[in-house]
Every structure is written in structure tokens, then in C-alpha cells.
N, C-alpha and C. Protein backbone atom coordinates (compact mmCIF):
# COMPACT_ATOMS: atom_id res chain seq x y z
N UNK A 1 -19.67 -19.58 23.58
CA UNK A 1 -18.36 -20.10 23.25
C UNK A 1 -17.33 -19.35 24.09
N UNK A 2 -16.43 -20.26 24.93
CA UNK A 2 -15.35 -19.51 25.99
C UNK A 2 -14.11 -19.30 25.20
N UNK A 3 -13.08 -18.69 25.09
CA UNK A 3 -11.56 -18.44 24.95
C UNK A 3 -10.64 -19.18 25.63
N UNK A 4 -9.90 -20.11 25.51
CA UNK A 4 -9.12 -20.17 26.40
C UNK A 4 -8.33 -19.14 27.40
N UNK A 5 -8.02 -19.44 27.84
CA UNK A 5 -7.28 -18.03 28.88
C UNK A 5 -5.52 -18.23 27.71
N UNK A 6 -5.05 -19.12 27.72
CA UNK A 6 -3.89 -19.25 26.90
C UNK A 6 -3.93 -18.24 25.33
N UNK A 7 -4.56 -18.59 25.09
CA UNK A 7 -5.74 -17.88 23.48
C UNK A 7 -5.32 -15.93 23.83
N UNK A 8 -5.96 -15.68 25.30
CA UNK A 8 -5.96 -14.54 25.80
C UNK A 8 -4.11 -14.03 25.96
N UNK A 9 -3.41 -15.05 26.47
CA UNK A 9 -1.98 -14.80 26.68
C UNK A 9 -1.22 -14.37 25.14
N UNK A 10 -1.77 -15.29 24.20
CA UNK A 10 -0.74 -14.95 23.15
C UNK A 10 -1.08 -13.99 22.47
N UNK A 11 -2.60 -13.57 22.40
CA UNK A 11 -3.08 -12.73 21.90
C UNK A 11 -2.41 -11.39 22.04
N UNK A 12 -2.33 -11.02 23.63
CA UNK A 12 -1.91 -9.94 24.34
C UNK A 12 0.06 -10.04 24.12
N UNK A 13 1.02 -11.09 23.94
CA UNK A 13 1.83 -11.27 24.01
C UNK A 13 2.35 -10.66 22.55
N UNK A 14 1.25 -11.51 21.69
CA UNK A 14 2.01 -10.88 20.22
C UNK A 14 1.59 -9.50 19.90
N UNK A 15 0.67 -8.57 20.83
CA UNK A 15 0.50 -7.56 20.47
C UNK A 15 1.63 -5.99 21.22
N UNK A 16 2.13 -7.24 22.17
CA UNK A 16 2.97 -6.24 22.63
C UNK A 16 4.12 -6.47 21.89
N UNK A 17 4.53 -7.62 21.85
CA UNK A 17 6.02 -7.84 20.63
C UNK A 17 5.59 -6.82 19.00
N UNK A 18 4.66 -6.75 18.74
CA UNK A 18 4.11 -5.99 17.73
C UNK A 18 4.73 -4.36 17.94
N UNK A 19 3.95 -3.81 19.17
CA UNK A 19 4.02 -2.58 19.43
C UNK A 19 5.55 -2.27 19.53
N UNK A 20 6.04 -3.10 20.42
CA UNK A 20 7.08 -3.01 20.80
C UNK A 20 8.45 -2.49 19.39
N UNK A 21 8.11 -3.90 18.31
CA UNK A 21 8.90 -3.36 16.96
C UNK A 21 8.48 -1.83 16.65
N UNK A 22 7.00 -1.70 16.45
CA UNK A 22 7.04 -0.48 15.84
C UNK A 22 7.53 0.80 16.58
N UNK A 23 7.00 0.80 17.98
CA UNK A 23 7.50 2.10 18.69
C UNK A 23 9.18 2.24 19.08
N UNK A 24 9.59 0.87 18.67
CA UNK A 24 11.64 0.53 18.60
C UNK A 24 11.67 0.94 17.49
N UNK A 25 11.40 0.84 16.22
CA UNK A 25 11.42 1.20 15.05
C UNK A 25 11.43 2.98 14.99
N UNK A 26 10.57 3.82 15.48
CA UNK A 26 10.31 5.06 15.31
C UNK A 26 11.25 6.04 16.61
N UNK A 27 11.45 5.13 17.55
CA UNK A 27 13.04 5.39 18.46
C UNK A 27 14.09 5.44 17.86
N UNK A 28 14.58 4.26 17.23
CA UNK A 28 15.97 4.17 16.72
C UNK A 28 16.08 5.04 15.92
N UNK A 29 14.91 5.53 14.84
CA UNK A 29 15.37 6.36 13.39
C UNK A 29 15.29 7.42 14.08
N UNK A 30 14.61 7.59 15.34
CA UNK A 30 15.07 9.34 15.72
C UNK A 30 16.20 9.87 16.46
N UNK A 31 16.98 8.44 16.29
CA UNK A 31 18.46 8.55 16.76
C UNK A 31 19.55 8.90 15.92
N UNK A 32 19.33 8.14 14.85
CA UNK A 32 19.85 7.65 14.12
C UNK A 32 19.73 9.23 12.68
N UNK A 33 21.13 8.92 12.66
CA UNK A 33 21.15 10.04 11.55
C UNK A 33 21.63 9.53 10.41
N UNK A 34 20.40 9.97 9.16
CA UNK A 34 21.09 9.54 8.03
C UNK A 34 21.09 10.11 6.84
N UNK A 35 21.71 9.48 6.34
CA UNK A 35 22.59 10.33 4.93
C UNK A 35 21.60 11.09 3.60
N UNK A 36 22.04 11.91 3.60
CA UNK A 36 21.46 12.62 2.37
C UNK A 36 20.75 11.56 1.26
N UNK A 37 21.79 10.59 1.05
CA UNK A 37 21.72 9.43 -0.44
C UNK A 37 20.64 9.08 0.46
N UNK A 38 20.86 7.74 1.33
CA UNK A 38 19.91 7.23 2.30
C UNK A 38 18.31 8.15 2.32
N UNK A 39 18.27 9.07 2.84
CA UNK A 39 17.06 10.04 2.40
C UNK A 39 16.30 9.79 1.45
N UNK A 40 17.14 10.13 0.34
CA UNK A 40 16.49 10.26 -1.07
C UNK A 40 16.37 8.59 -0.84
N UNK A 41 16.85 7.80 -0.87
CA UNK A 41 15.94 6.50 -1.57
C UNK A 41 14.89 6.21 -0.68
N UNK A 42 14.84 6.51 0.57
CA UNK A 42 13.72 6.18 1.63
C UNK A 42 12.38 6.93 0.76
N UNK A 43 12.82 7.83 0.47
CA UNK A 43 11.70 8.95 -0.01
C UNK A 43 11.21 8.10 -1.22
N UNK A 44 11.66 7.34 -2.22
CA UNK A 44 10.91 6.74 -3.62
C UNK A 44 10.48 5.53 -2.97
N UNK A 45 10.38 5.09 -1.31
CA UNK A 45 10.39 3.80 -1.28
C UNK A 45 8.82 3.44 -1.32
N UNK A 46 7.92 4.35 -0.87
CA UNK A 46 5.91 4.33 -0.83
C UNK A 46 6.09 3.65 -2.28
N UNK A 47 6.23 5.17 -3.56
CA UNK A 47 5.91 4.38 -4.68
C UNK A 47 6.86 2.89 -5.07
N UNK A 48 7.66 2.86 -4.53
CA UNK A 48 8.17 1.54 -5.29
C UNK A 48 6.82 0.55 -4.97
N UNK A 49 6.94 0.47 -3.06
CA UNK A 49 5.77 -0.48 -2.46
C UNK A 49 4.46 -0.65 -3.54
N UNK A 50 4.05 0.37 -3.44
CA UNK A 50 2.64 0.47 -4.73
C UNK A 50 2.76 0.22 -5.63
N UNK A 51 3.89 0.31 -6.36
CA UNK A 51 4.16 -0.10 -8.06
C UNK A 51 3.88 -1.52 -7.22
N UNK A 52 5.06 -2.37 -6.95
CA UNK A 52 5.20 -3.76 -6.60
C UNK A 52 3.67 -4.31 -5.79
N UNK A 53 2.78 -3.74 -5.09
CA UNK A 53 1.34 -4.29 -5.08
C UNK A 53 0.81 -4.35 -6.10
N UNK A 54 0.96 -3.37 -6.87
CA UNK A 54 -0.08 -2.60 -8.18
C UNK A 54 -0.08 -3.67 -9.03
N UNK A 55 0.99 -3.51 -9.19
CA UNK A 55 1.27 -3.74 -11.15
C UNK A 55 1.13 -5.35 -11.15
N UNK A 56 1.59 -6.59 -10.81
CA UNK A 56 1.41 -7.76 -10.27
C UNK A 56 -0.33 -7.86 -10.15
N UNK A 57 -1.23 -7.17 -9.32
CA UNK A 57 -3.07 -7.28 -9.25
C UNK A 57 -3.71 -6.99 -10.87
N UNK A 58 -2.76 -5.56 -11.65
CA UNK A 58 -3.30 -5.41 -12.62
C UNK A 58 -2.97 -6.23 -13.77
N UNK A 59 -2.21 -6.89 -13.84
CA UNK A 59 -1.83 -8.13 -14.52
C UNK A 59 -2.48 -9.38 -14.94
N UNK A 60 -2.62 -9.49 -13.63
CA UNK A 60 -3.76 -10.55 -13.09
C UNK A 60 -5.28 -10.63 -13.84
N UNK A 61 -5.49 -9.17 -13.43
CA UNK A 61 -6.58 -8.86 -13.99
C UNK A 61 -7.11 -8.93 -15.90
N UNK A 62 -6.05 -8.77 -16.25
CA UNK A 62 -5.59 -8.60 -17.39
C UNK A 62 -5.77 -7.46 -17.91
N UNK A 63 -6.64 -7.38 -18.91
CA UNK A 63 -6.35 -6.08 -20.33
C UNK A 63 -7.10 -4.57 -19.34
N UNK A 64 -8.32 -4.95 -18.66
CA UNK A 64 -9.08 -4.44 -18.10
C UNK A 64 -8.01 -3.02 -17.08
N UNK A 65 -7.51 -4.27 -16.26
CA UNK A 65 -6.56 -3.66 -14.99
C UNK A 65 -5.49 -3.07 -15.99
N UNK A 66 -5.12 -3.60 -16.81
CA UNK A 66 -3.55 -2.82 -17.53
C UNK A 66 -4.53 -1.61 -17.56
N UNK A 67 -5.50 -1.28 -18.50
CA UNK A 67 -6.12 -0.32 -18.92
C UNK A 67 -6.33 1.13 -17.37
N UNK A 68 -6.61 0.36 -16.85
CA UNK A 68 -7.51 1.07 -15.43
C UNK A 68 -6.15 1.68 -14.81
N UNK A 69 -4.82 1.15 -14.64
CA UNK A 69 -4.24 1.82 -13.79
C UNK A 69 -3.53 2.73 -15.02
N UNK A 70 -3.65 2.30 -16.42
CA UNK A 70 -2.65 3.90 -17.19
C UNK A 70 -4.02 4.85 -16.91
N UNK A 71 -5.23 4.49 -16.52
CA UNK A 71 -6.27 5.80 -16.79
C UNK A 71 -5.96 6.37 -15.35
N UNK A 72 -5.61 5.87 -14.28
CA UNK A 72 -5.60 5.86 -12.77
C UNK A 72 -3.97 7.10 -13.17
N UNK A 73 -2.85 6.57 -13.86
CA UNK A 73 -2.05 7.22 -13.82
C UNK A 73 -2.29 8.81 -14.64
N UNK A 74 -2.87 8.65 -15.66
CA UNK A 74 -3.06 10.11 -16.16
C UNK A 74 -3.89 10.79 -15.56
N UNK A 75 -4.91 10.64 -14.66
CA UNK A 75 -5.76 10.92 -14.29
C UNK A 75 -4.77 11.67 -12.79
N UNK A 76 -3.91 11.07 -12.08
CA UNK A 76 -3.22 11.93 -11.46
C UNK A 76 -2.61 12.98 -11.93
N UNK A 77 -2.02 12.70 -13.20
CA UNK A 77 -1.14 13.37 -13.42
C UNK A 77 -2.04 14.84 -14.19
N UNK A 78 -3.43 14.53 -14.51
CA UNK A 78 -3.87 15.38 -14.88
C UNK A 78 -5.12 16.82 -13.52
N UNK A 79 -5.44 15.75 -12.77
CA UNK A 79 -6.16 16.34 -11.38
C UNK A 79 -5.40 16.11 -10.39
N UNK A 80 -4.65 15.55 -10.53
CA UNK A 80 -3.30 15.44 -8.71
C UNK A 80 -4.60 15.31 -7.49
N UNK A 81 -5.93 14.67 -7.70
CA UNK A 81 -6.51 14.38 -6.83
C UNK A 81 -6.60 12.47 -7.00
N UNK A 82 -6.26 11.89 -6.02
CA UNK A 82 -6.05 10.41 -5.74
C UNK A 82 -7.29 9.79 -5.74
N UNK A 83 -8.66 10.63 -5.00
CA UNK A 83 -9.80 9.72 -4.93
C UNK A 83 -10.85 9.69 -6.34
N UNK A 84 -10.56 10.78 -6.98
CA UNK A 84 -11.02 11.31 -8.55
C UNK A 84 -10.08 10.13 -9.27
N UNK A 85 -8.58 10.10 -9.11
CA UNK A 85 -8.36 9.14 -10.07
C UNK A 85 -8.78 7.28 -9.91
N UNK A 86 -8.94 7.06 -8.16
CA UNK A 86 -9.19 5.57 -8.58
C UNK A 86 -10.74 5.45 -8.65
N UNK A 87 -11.33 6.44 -8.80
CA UNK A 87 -12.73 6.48 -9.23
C UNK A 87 -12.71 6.34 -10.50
N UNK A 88 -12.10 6.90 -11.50
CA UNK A 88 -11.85 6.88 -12.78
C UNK A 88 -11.48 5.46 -13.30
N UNK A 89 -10.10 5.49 -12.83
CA UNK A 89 -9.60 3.82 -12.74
C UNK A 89 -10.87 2.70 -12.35
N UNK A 90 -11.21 3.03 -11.07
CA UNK A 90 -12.16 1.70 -11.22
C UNK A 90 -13.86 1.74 -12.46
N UNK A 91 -13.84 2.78 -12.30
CA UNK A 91 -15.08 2.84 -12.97
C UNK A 91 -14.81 2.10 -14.83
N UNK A 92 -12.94 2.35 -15.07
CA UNK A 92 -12.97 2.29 -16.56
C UNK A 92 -12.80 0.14 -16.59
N UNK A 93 -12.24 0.12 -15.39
CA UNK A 93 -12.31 -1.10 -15.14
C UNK A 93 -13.48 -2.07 -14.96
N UNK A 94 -14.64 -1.47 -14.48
CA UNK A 94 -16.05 -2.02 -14.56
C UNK A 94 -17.02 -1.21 -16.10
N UNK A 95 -16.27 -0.98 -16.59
CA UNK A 95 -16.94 -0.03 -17.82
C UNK A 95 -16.55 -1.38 -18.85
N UNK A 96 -15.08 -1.98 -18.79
CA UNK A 96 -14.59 -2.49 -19.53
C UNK A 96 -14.78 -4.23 -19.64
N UNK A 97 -15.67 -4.25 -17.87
CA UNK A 97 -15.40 -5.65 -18.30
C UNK A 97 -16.60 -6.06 -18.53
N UNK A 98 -17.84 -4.75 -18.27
CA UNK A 98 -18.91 -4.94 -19.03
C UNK A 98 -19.08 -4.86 -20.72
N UNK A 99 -17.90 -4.43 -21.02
CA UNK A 99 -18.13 -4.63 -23.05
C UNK A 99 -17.78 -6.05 -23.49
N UNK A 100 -16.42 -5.91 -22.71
CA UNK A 100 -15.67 -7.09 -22.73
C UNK A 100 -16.40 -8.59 -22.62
């Protein structure tokens, strides 16, 4: 099976328009000076992202996922290790939907 050569153009085209945003992206902010306030909300912006993936999948899931991410959350808050807690989390999540 051949590629078009065109196939090859956009391929390579949207990967430079790609690069291009991100390495413009990590230019400008090292120009760019910003504000203390500005700071601080950049800084809560990861967890917002993750709440807003999270919480919406565990929903979905229903009782199981509600369950799995409060065990996922104490479980940080109790080992502050991330791969211990979604081990926990998933395991209570396949624990649960085998009773269930």
C-alpha cells in the first residue's frame, strides 16, 4: 500500500504548524512577565485540568468510580505516592464491580 506524496505534505505541514505553536508558546512566556495573581492561578491550573477529566469519567462510571477516586484521594493524601494511590483506586474499582 503507497502514501500519497500529498498525504506526506500535510502530514509534515501540520507537524510543523504544531511545533511551531508549542516552541512560540514556551518563547513568548519567557518574555513575558507575569504577575504574582497570574502565577498563583497558573499554578492550580494541572489540578483544575484533572478534576475536569476526572470527575465527569468517574461519574460515568458510576458508584464504583465515585468510590475509586475518594479511595485514589485519601490514599494521596495518606502516602503522597501517585502510583500506590491509582493502584489502590483501580484495584477498589475492579474489587467493586466484581461484588457489584
Amino acid at each position: 500500500m503507497s502514501v500519497h506524496s500529498d498525504t506526506w505534505l500535510i502530514i509534515a505541514t501540520m507537524a510543523a504548524i504544531t511545533y511551531g505553536f508549542r516552541a512560540g508558546g514556551y518563547w513568548l512566556m519567557g518574555r513575558v512577565k507575569l504577575s504574582p495573581r497570574l502565577e498563583s492561578g497558573l499554578s492550580y491550573l494541572p489540578g483544575a485540568v484533572i478534576t475536569a477529566l476526572v470527575i465527569p469519567a468517574a461519574l460515568e462510571v458510576g458508584t464504583e468510580g465515585i468510590i475509586g477516586v475518594i479511595v485514589v484521594g485519601i490514599a494521596m493524601r495518606w502516602r503522597g505516592n501517585l502510583l500506590i494511590s491509582l493502584v489502590l483506586g483501580v484495584g477498589t474499582v475492579w474489587a467493586l464491580r466484581q461484588v457489584m
